[in-house]
PDB file of N, CA and C in Angstrom:
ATOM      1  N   UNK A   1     116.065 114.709 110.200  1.00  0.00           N
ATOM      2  CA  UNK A   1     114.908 115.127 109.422  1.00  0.00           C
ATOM      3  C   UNK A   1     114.593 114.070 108.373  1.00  0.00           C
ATOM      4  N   UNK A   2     113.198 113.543 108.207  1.00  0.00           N
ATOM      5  CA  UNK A   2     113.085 112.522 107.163  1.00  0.00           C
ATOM      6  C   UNK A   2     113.093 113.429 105.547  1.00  0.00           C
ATOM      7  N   UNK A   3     113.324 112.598 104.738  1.00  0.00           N
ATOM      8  CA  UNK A   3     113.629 113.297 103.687  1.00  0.00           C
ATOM      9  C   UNK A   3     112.032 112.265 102.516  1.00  0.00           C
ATOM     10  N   UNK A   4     110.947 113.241 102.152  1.00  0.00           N
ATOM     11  CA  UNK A   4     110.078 112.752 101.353  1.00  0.00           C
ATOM     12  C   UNK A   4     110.312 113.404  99.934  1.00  0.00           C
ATOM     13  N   UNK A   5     109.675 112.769  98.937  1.00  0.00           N
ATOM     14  CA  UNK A   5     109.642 112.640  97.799  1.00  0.00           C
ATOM     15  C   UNK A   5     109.094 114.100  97.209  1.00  0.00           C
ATOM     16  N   UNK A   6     109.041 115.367  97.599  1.00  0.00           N
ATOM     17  CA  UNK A   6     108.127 116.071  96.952  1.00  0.00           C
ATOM     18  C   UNK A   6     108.405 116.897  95.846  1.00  0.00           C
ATOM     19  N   UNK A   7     109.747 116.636  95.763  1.00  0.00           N
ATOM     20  CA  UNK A   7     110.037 117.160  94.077  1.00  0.00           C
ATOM     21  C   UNK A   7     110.534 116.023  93.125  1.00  0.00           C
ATOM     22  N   UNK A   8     109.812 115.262  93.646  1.00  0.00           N
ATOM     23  CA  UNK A   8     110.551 114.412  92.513  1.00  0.00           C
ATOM     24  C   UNK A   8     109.234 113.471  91.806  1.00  0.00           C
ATOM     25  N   UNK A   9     109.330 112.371  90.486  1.00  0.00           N
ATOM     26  CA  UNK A   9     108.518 112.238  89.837  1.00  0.00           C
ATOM     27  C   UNK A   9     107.665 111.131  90.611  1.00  0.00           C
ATOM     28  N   UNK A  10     107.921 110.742  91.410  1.00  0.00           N
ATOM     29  CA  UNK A  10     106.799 110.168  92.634  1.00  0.00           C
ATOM     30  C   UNK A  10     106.239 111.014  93.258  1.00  0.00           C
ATOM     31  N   UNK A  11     105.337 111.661  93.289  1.00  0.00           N
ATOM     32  CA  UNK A  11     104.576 112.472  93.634  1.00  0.00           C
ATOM     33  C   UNK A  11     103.940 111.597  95.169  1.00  0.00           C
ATOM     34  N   UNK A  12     103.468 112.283  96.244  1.00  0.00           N
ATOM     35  CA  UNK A  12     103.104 111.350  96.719  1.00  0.00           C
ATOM     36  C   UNK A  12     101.615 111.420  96.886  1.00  0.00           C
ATOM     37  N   UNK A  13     100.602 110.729  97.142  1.00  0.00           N
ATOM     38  CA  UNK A  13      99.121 111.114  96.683  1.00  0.00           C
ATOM     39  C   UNK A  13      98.617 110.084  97.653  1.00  0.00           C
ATOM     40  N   UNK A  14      97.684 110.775  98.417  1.00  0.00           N
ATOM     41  CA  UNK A  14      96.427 110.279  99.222  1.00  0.00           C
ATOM     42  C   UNK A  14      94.941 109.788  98.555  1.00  0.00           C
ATOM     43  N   UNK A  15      94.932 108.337  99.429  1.00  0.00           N
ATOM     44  CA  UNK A  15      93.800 107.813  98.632  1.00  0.00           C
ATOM     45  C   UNK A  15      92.689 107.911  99.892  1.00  0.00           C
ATOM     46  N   UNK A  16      91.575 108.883  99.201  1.00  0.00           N
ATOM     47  CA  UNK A  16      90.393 109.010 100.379  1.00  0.00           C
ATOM     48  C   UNK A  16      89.553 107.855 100.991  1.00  0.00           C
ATOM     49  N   UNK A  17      88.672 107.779 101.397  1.00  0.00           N
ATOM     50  CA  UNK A  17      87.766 107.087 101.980  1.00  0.00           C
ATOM     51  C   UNK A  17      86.566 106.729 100.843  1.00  0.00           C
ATOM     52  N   UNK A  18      86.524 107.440 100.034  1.00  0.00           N
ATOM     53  CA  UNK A  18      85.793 107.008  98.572  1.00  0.00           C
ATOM     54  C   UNK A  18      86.361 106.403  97.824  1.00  0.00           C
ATOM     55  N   UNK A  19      87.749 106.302  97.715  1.00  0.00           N
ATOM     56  CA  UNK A  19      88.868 105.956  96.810  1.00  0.00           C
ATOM     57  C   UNK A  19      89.092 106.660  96.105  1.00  0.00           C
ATOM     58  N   UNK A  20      88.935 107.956  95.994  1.00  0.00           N
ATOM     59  CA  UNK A  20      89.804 108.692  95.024  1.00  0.00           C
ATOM     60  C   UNK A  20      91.193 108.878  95.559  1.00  0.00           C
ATOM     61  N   UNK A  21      92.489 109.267  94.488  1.00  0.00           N
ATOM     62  CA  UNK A  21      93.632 109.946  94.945  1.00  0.00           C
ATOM     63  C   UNK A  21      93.391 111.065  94.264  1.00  0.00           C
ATOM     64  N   UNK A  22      94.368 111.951  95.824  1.00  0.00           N
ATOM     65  CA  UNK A  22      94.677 113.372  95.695  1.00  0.00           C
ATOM     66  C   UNK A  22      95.940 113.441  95.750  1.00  0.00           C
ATOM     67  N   UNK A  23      96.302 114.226  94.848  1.00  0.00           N
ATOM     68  CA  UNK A  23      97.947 114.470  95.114  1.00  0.00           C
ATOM     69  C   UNK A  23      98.256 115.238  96.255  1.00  0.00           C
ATOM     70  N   UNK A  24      99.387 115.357  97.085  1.00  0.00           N
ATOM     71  CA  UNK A  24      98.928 115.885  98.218  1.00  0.00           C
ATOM     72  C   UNK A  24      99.290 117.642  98.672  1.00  0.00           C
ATOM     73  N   UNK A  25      99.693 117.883  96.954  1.00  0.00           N
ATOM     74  CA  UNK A  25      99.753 119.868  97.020  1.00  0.00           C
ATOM     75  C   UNK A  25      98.236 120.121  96.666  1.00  0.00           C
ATOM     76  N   UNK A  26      97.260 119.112  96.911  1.00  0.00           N
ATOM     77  CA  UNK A  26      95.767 119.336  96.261  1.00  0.00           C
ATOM     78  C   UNK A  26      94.967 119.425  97.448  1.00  0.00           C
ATOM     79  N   UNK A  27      95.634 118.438  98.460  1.00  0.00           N
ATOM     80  CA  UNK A  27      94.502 118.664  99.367  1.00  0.00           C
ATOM     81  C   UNK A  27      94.239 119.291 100.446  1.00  0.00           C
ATOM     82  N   UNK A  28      92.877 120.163 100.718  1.00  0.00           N
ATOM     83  CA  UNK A  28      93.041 121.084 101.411  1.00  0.00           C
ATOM     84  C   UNK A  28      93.373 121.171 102.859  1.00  0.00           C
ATOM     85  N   UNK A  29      93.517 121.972 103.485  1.00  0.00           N
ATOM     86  CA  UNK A  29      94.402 122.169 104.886  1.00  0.00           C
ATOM     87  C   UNK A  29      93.408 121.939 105.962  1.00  0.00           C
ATOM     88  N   UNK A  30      92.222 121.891 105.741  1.00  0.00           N
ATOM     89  CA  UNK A  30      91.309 121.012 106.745  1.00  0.00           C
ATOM     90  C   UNK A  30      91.310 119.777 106.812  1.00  0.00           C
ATOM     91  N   UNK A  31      91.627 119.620 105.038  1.00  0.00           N
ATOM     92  CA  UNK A  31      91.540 117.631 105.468  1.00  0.00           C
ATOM     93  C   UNK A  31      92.256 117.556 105.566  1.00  0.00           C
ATOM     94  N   UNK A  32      93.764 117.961 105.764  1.00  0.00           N
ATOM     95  CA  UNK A  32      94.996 117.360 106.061  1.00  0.00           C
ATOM     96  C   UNK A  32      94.620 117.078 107.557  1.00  0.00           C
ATOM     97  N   UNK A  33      94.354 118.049 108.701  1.00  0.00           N
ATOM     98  CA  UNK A  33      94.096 118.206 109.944  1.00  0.00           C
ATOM     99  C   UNK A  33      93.374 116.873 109.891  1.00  0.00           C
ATOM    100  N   UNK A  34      92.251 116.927 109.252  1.00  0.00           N
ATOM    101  CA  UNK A  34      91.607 115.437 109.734  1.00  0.00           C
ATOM    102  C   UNK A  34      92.173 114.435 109.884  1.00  0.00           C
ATOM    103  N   UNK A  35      93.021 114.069 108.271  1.00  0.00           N
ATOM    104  CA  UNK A  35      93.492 112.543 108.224  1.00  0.00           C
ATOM    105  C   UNK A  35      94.989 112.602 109.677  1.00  0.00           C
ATOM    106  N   UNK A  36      95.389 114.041 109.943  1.00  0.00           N
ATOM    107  CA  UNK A  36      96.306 113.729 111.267  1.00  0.00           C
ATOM    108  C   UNK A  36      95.654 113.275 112.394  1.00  0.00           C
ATOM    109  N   UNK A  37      94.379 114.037 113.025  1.00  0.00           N
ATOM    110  CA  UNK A  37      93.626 113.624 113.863  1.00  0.00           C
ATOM    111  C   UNK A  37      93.151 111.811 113.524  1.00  0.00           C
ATOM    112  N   UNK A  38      93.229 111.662 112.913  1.00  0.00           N
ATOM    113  CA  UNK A  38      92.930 110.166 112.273  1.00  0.00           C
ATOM    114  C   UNK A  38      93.717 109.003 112.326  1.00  0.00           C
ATOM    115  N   UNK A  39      95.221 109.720 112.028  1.00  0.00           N
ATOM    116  CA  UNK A  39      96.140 108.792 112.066  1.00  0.00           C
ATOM    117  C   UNK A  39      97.037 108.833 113.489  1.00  0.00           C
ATOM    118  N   UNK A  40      96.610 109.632 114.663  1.00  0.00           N
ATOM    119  CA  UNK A  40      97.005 109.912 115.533  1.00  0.00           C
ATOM    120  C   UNK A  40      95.697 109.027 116.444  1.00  0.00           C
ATOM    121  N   UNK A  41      94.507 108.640 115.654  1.00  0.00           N
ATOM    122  CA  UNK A  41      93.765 107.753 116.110  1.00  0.00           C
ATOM    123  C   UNK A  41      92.369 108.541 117.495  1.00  0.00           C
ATOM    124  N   UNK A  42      92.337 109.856 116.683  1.00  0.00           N
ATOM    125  CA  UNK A  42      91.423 111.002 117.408  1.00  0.00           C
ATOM    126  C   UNK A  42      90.072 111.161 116.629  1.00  0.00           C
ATOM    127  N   UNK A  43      90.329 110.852 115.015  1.00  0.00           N
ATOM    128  CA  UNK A  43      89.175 111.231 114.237  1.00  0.00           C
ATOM    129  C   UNK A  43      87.714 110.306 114.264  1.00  0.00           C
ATOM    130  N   UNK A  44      87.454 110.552 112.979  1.00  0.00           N
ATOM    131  CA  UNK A  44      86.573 109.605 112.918  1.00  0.00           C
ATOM    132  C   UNK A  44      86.209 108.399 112.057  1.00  0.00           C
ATOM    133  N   UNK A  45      87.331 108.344 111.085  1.00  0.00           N
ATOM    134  CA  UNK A  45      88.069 107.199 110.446  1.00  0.00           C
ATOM    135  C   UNK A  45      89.570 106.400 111.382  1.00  0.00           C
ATOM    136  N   UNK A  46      89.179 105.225 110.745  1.00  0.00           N
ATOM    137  CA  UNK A  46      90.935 104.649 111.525  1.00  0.00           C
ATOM    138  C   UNK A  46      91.394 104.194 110.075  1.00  0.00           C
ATOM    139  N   UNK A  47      92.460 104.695 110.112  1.00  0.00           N
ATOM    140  CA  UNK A  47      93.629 104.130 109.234  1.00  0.00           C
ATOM    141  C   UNK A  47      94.571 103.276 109.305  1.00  0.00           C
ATOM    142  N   UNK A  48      94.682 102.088 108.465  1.00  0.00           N
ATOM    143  CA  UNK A  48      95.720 101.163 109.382  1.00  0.00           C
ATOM    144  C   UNK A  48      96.812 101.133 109.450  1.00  0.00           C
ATOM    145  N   UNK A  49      97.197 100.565 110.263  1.00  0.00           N
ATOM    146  CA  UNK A  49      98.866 100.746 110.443  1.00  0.00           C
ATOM    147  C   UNK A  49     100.105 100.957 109.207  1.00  0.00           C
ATOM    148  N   UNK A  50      99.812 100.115 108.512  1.00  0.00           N
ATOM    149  CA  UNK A  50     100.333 100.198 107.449  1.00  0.00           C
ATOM    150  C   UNK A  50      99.182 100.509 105.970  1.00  0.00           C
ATOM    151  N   UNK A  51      99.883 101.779 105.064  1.00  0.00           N
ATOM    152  CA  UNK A  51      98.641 102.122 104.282  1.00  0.00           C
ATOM    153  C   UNK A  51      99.300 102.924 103.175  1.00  0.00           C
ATOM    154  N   UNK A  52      98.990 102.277 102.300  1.00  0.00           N
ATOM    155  CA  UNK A  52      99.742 102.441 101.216  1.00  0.00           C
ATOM    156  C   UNK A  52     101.221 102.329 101.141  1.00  0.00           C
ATOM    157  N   UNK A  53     102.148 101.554 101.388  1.00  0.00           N
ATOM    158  CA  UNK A  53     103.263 101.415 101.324  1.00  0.00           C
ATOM    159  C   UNK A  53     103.989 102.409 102.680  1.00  0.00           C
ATOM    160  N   UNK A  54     102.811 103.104 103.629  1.00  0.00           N
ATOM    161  CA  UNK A  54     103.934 103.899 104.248  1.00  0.00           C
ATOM    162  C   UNK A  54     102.781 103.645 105.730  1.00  0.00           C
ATOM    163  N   UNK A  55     103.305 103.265 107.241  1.00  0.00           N
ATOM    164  CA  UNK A  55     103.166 103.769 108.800  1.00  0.00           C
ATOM    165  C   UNK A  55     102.060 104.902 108.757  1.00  0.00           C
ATOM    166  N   UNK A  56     101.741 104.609 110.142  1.00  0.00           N
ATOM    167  CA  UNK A  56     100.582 106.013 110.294  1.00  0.00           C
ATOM    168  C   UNK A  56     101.847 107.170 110.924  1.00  0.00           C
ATOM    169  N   UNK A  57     102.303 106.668 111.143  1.00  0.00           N
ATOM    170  CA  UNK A  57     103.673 107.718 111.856  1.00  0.00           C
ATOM    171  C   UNK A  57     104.595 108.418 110.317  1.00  0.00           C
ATOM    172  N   UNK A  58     104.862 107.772 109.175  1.00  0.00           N
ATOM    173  CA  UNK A  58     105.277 108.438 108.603  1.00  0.00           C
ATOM    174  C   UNK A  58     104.697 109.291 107.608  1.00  0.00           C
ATOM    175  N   UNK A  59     102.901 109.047 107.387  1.00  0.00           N
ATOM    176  CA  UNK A  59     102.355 109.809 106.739  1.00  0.00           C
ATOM    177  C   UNK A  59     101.802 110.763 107.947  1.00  0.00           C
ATOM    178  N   UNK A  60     102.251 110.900 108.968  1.00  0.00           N
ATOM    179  CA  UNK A  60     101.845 112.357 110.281  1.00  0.00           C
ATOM    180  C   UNK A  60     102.844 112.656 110.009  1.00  0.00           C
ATOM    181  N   UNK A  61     104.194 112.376 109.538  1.00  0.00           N
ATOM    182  CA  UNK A  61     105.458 113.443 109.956  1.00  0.00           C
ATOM    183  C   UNK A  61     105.097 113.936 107.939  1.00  0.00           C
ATOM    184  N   UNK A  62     104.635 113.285 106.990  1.00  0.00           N
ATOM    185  CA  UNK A  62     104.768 113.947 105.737  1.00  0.00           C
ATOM    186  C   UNK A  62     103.336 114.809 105.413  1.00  0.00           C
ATOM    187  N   UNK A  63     102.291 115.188 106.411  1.00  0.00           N
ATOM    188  CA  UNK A  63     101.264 115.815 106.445  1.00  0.00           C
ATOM    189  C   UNK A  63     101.854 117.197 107.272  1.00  0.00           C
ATOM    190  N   UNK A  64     102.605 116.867 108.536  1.00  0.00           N
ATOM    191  CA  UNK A  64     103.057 117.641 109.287  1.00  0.00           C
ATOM    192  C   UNK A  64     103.896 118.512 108.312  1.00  0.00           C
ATOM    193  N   UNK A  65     104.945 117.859 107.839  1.00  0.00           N
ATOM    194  CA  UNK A  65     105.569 118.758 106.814  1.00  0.00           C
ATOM    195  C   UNK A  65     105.297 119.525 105.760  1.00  0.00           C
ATOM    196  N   UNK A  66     103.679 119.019 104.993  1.00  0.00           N
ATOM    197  CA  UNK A  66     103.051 119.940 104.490  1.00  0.00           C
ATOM    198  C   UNK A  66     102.273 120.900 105.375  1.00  0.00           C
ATOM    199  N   UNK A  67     101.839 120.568 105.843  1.00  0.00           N
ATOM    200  CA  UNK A  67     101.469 122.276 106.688  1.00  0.00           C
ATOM    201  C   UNK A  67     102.300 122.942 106.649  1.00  0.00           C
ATOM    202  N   UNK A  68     103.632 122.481 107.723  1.00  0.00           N
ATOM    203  CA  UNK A  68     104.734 123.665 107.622  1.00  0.00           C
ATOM    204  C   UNK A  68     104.844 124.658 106.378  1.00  0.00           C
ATOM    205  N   UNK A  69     105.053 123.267 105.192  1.00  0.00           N
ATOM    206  CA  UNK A  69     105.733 124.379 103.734  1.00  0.00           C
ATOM    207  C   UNK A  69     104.730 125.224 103.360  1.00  0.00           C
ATOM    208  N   UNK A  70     103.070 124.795 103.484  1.00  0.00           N
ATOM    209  CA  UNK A  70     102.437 125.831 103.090  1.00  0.00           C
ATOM    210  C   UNK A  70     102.134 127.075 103.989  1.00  0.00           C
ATOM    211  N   UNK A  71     102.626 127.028 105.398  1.00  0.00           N
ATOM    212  CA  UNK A  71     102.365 128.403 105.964  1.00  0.00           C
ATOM    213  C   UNK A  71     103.885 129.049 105.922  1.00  0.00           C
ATOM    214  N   UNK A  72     104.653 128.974 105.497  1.00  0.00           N
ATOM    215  CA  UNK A  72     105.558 129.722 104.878  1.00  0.00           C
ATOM    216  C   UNK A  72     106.731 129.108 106.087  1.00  0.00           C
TER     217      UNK A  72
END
């Protein structure tokens, strides 16, 4: 199991397509779906391989893992 940052003071935060950051207990559960469809290379943005310090593979397994925690 990968182990991410989410209690600790690195928060980890998504930077949109406008450039804002969202922290990522902020953003909602549709756009999470998107930026997966996206980084799985289905959507309608491409994200690059490497993006923001982290793989399109390890921000799908730390999106994936927020879904999980928020549906209980």
């Amino acid at each position: 199991m990968n182990t991410f940052k989410f209690l600790s003071k690195n928060e980890i935060v998504w930077r949109t397509s406008l450039g804002d950051y969202i922290p990522l207990e902020e953003i909602h559960i549709e756009h999470i779906k998107n930026i997966m469809r996206c980084l799985a290379g289905l959507g309608s943005m491409e994200i690059p391989e490497n993006y923001q310090g982290r793989c399109r593979a390890e921000w799908y397994d730390i999106f994936l893992t927020e879904l999980k925690r928020r549906r209980g």
